[in-house]
Protein backbone atom coordinates (compact mmCIF):
# COMPACT_ATOMS: atom_id res chain seq x y z
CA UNK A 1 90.08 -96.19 -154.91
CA UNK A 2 86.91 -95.62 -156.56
CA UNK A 3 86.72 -94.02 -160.35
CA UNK A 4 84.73 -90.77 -160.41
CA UNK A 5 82.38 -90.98 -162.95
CA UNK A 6 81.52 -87.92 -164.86
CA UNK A 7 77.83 -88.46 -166.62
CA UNK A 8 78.38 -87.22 -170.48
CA UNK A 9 75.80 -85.49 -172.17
CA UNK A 10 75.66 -86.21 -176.12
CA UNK A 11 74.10 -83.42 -178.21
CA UNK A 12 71.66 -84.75 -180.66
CA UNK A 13 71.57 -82.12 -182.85
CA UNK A 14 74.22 -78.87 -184.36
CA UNK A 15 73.46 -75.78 -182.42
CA UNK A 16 72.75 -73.43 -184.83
CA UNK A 17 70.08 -76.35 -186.50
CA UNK A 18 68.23 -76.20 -183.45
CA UNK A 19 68.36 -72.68 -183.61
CA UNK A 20 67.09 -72.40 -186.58
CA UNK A 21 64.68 -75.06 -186.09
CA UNK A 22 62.61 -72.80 -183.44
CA UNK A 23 62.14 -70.60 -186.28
CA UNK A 24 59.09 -70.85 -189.10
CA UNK A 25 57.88 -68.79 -191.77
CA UNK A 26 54.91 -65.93 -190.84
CA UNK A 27 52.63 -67.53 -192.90
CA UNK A 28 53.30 -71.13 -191.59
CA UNK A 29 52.79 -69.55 -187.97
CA UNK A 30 49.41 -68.24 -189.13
CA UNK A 31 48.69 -71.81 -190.12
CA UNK A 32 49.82 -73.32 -187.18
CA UNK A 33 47.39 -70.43 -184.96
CA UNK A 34 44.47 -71.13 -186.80
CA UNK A 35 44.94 -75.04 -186.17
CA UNK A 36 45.64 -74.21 -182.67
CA UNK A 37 42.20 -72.55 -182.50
CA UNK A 38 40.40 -75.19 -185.01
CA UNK A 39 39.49 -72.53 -187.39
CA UNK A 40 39.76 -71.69 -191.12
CA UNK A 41 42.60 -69.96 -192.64
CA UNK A 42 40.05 -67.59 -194.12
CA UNK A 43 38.17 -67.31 -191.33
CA UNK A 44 37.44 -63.81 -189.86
CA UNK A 45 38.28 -62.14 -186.10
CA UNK A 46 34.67 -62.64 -184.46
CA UNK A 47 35.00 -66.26 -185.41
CA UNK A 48 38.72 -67.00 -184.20
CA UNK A 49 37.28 -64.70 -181.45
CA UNK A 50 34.50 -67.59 -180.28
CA UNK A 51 36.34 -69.85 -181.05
CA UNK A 52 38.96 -68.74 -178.44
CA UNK A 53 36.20 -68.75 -175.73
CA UNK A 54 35.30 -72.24 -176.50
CA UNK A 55 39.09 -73.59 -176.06
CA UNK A 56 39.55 -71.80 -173.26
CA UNK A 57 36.49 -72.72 -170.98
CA UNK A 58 37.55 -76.23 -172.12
CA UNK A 59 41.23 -76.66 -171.33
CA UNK A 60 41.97 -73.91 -168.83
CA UNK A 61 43.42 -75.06 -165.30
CA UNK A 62 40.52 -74.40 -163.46
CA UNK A 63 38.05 -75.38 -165.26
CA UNK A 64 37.78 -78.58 -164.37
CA UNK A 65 37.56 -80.22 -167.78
CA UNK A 66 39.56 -83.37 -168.63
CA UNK A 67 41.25 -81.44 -171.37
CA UNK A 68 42.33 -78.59 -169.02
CA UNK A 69 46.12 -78.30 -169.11
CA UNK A 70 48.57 -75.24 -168.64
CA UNK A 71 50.38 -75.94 -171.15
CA UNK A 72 47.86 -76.32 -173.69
CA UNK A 73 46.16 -73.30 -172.31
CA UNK A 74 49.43 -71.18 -172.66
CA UNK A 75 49.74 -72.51 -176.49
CA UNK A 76 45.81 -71.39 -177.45
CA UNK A 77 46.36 -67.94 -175.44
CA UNK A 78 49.45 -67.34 -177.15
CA UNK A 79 48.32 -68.19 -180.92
CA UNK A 80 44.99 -66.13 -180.23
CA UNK A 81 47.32 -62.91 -179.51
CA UNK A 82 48.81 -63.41 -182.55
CA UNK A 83 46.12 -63.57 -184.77
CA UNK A 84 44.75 -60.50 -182.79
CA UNK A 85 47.76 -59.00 -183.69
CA UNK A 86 47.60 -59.70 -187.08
CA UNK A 87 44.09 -58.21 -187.73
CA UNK A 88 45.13 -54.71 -185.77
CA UNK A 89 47.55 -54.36 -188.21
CA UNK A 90 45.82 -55.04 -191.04
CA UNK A 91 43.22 -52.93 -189.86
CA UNK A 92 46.15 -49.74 -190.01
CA UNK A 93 47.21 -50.66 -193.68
CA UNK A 94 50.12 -52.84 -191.88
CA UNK A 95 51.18 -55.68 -194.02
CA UNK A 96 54.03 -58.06 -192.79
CA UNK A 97 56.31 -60.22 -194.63
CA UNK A 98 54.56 -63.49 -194.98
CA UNK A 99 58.06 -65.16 -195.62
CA UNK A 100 60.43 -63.71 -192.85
CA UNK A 101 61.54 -66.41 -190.62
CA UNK A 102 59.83 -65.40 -187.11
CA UNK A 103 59.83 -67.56 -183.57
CA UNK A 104 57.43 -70.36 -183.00
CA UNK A 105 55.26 -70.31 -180.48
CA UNK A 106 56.68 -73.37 -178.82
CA UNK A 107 60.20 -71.95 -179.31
CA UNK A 108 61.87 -72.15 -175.83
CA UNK A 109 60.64 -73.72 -171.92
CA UNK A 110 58.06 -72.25 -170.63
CA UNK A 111 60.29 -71.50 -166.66
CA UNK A 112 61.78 -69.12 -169.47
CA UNK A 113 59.22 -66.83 -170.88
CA UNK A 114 59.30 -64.23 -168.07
CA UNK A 115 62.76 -63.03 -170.76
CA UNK A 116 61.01 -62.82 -173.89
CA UNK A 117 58.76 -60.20 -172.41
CA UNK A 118 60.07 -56.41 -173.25
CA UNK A 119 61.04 -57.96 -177.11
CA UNK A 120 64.10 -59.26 -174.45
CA UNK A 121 65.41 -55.55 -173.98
CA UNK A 122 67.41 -54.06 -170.86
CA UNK A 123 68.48 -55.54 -168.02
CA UNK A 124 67.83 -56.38 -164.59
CA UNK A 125 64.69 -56.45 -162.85
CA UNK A 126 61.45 -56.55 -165.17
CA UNK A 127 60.60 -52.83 -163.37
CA UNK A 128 64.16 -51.79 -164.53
CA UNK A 129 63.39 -53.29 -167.92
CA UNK A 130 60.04 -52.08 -168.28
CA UNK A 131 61.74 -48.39 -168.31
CA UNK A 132 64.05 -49.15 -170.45
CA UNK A 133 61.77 -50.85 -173.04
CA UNK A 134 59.65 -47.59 -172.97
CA UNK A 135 62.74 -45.50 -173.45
CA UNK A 136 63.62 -47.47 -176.73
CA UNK A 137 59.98 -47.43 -178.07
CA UNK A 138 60.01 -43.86 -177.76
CA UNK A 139 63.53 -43.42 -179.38
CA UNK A 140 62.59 -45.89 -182.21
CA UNK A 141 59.10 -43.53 -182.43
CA UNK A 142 61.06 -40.18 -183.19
CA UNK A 143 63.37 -42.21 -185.34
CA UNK A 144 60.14 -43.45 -187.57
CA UNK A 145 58.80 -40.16 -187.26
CA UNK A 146 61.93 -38.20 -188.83
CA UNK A 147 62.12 -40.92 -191.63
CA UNK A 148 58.59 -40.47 -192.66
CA UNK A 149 59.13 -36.88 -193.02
CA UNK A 150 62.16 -37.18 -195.19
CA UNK A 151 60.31 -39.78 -197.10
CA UNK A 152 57.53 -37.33 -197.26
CA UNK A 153 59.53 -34.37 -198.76
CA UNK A 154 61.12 -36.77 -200.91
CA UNK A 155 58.44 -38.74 -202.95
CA UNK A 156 56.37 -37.64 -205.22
CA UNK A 157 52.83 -37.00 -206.03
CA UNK A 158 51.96 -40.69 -207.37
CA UNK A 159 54.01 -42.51 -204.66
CA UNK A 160 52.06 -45.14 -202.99
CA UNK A 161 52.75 -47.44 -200.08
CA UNK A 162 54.48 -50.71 -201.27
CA UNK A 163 53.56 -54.26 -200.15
CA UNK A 164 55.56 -56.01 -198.23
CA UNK A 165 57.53 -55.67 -195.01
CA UNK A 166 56.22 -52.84 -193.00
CA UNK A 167 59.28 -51.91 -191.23
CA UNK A 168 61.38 -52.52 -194.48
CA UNK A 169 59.43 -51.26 -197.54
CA UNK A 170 57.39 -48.82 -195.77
CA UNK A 171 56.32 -45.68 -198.11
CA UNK A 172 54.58 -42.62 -197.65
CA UNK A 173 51.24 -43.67 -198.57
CA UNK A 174 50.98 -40.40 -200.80
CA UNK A 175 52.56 -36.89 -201.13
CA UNK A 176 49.14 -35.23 -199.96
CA UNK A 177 46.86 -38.32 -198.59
CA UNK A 178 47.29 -37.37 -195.22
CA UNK A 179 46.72 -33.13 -195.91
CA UNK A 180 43.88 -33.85 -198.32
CA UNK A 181 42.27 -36.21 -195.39
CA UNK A 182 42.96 -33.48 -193.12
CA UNK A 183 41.63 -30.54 -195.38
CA UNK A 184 38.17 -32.52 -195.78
CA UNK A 185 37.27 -32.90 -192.10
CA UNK A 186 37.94 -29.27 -192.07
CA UNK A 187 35.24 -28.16 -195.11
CA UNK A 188 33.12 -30.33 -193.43
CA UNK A 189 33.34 -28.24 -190.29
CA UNK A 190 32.63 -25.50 -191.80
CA UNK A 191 29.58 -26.62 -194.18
CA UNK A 192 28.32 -27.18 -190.17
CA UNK A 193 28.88 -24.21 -188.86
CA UNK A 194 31.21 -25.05 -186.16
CA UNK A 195 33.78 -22.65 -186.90
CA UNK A 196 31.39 -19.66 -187.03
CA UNK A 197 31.33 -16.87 -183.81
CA UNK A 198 34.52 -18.23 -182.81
CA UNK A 199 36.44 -15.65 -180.09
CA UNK A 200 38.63 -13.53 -182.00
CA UNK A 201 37.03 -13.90 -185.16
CA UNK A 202 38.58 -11.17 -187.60
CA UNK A 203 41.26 -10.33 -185.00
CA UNK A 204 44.87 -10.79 -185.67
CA UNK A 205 46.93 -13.59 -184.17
CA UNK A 206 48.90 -13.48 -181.06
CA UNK A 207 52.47 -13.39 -180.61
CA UNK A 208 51.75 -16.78 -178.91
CA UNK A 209 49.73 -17.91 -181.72
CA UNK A 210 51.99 -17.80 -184.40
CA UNK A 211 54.07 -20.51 -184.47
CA UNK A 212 52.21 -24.25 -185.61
CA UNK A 213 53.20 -26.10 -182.78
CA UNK A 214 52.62 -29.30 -185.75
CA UNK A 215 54.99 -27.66 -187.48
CA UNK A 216 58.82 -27.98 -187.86
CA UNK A 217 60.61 -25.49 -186.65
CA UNK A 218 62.78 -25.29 -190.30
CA UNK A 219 59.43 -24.96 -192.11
CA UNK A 220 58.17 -22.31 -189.72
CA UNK A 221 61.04 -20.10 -190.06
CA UNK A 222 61.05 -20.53 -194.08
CA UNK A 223 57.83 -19.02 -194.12
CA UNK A 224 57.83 -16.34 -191.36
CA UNK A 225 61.14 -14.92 -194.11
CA UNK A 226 58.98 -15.30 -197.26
CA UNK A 227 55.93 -13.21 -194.96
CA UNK A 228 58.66 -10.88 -193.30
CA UNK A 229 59.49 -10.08 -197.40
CA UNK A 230 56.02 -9.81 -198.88
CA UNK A 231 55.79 -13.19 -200.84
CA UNK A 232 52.56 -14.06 -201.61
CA UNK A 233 51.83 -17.54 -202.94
CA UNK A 234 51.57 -17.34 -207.13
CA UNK A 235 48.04 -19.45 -206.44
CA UNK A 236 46.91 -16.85 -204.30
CA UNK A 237 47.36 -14.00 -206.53
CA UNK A 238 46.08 -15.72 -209.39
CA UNK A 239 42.67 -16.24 -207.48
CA UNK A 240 42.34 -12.71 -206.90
CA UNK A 241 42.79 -11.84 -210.19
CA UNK A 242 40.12 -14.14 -211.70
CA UNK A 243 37.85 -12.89 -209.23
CA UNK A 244 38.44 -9.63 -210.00
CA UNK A 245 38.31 -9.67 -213.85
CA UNK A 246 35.13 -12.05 -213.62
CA UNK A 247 33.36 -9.02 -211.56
CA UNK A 248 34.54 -6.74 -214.03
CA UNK A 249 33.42 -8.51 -216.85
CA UNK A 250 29.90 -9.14 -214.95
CA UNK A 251 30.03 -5.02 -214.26
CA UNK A 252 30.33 -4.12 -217.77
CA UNK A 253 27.81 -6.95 -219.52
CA UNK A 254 25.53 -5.81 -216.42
CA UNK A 255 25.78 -1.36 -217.59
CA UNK A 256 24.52 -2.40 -221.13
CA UNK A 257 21.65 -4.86 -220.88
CA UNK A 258 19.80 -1.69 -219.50
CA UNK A 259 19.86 -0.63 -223.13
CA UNK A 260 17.80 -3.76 -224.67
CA UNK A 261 14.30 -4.71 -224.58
CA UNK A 262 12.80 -7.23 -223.15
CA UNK A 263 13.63 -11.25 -222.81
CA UNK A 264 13.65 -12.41 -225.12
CA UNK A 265 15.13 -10.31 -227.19
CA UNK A 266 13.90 -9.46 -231.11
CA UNK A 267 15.64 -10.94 -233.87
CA UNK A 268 16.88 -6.96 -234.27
CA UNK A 269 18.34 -6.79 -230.55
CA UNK A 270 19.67 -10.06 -230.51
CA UNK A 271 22.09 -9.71 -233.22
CA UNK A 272 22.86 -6.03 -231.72
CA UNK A 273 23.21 -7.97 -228.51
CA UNK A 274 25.73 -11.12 -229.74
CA UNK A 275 27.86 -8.33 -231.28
CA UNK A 276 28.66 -6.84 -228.16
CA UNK A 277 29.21 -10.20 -226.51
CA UNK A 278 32.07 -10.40 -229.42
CA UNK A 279 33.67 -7.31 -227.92
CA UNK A 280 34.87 -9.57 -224.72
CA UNK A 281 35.97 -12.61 -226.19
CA UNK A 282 39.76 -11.87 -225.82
CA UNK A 283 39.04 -10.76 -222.47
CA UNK A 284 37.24 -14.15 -221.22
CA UNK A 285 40.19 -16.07 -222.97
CA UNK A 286 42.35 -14.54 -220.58
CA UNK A 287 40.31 -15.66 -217.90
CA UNK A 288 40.71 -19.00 -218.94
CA UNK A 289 43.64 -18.89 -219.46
CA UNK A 290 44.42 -17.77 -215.88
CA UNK A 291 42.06 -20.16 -214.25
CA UNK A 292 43.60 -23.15 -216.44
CA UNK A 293 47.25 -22.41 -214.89
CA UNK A 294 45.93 -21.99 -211.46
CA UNK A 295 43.76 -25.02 -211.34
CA UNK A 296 47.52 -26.60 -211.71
CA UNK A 297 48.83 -25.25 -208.83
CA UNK A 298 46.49 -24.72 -206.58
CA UNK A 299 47.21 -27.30 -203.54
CA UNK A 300 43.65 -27.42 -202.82
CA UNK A 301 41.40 -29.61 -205.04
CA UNK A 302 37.84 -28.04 -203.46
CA UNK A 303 39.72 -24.38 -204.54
CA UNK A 304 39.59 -25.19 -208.37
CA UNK A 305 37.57 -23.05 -210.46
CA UNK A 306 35.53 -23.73 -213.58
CA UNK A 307 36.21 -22.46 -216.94
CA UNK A 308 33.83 -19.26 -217.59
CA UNK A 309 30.91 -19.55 -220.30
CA UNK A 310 30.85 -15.74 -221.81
CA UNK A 311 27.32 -17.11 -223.34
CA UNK A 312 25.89 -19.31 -219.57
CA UNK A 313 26.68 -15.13 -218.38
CA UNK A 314 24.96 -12.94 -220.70
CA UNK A 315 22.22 -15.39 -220.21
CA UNK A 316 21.81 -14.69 -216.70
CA UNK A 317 22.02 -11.26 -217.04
CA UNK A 318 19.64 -10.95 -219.56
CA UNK A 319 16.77 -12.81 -217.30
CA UNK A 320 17.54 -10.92 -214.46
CA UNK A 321 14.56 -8.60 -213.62
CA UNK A 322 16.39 -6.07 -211.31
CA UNK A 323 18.12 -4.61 -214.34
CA UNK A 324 16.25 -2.12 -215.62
CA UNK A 325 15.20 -2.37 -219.29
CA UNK A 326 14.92 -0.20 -222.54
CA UNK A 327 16.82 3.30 -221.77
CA UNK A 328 18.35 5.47 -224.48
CA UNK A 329 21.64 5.46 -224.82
CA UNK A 330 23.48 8.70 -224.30
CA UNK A 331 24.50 10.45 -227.56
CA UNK A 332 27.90 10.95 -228.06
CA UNK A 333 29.21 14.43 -229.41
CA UNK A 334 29.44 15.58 -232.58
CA UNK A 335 32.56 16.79 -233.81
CA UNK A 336 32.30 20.23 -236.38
CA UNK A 337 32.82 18.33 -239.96
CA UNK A 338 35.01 20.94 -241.40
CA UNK A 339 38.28 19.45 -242.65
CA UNK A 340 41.53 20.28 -240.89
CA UNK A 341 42.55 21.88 -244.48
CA UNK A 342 39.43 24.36 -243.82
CA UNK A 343 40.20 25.12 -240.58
CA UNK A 344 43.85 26.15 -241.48
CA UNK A 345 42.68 28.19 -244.50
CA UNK A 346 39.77 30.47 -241.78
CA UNK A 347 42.77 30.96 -239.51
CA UNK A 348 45.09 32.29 -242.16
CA UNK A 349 42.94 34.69 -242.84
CA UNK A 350 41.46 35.69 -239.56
CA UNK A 351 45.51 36.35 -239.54
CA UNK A 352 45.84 38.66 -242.53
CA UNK A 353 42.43 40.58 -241.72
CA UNK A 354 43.71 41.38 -238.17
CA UNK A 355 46.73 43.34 -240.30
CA UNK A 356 44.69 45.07 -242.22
């Protein structure tokens, strides 16, 4: 009889150290792309870019070159998507974890890369997969998306985005960056003229045209209740009274230069004239004092007013030539001096003399 023999296959290394062996830091993978490519650490994406080109007319298959080899042409291809990679997301604000332990690029046989497409999601054929990669990207999407909202009502108004991990210590970058961003390209518009003889213009809003389809539907129904009730934003109503009592206060400055001379005025008029400027201090203070608290909470920074000058005013008016210029100021009526003693005394005896 003959003795099978069973060939025995001795394991060189522990499992889990080879695992872990096919795994280096992100910033040693870097490293290891830029040698790849024979480029500087430092060195910038139109340089790795040429220097790509230059590998690749050299060691691709077909080329024809001495050095061309698939496997070597696989290794420069991969570490040139990686550093493409890299400078996409830095280009976003998207800054990795230089120290998380990520795969190497020589990490497994190449008759097995065809499973490490998809980020090795799903199963069965790669068409199958495909869909079911995209399905997961898009859940993972709306997931991201409610989190930064959350995170958005959540932080405050001097939250920045922490370095670091960008799926781990992701932040809103701030409270009102993105609004702010948003609110500019819409002044700028405007300054352009792009949003004037629009259709409609003055017209109310549709039924249809109601809702902010960027909106949450939470949000939207909050404010169609404080509407439905009459709330009107403090902001809002502070605005229109500074604009009012700033007309007012123009109105009234305006009805009595008409009784001064000339500009400039006499040494006579101008004291006359700085006296009645004293009547409307406590009336600009309030203004101030208004505009102060509403630059505060006004959520638009272009909106802000500045503080009013009762003196930059009066100038103005003064110099302006459309007012007229030295009238007479009505007289007011004179009351009868007699005292109220008098008075009583005549009636008494208009009284007595009708008796007699």
């Amino acid at each position: 009889m003959f003795a099978l023999k069973i060939p025995v296959f001795k394991i060189c290394c522990h499992p889990l150290r080879t695992i872990r062996d096919m795994h280096i830091k992100r910033v040693e993978l870097y490293k290891k792309c830029c040698h790849i490519l024979g480029v500087e650490e430092s060195a910038d994406q139109n340089t790795i870019r040429r220097a790509y080109i230059d590998l690749v007319k050299k060691v691709h298959p077909d080329s024809g070159m001495a050095e061309a080899s698939q496997e070597r042409f696989q290794e420069v291809d991969e570490a040139f998507k990686l550093l493409q990679e890299k400078f996409a997301k830095n280009r976003r604000g998207i800054y990795e974890d230089e120290e998380e332990e990520v795969p190497d690029i020589r990490h497994t046989a190449p008759q097995h890369r065809q499973y490490l497409s998809f980020d090795g999601m799903g199963v069965g054929n790669p068409f199958q997969r495909q869909k079911q990669y995209q399905q997961i990207k898009a859940m993972k999407a709306q997931e991201r998306v409610l989190k930064h909202r959350i995170d958005k009502s959540q932080a405050g108004e001097k939250t920045i985005m922490k370095k670091g991990t960008f799926f781990k210590n992701h932040a809103i970058k701030t409270k009102y960056g993105f609004d702010r961003l948003v609110e500019d390209y819409i002044q700028e518009a405007m300054s352009k003229g792009d949003f004037n003889n629009l259709r409609g213009t003055g017209k109310p809003l549709t039924h249809a045209q109601q809702q902010n389809p960027y909106l949450d539907f939470t949000t939207h129904k909050l404010n169609k209740i404080l509407i439905d009730n009459g709330f009107t934003p403090e902001w809002i109503t502070l605005q229109r009274d500074i604009r009012e009592a700033l007309e007012q206060l123009k109105k009234n400055i305006t009805a009595e230069r008409c009784y001064f001379g000339e500009y400039p005025l006499v040494e006579m008029e101008l004291q006359k004239w700085q006296d009645l400027l004293q009547k409307y201090d406590y009336e600009v203070q309030q203004i101030n004092k208004n505009i102060d608290k509403y630059n505060l909470i006004v959520p638009i920074l272009q909106n802000q007013f500045f503080r009013v000058n009762l003196q930059k005013i009066a100038e103005k008016i003064l110099k302006d030539p459309d007012i007229p210029r030295n009238q007479k100021r009505p007289q007011m009526a004179v009351d009868n001096p007699r005292s109220s003693a008098e008075q009583g005394k005549s009636d008494l005896l208009s009284f007595l003399g009708s008796w007699f």
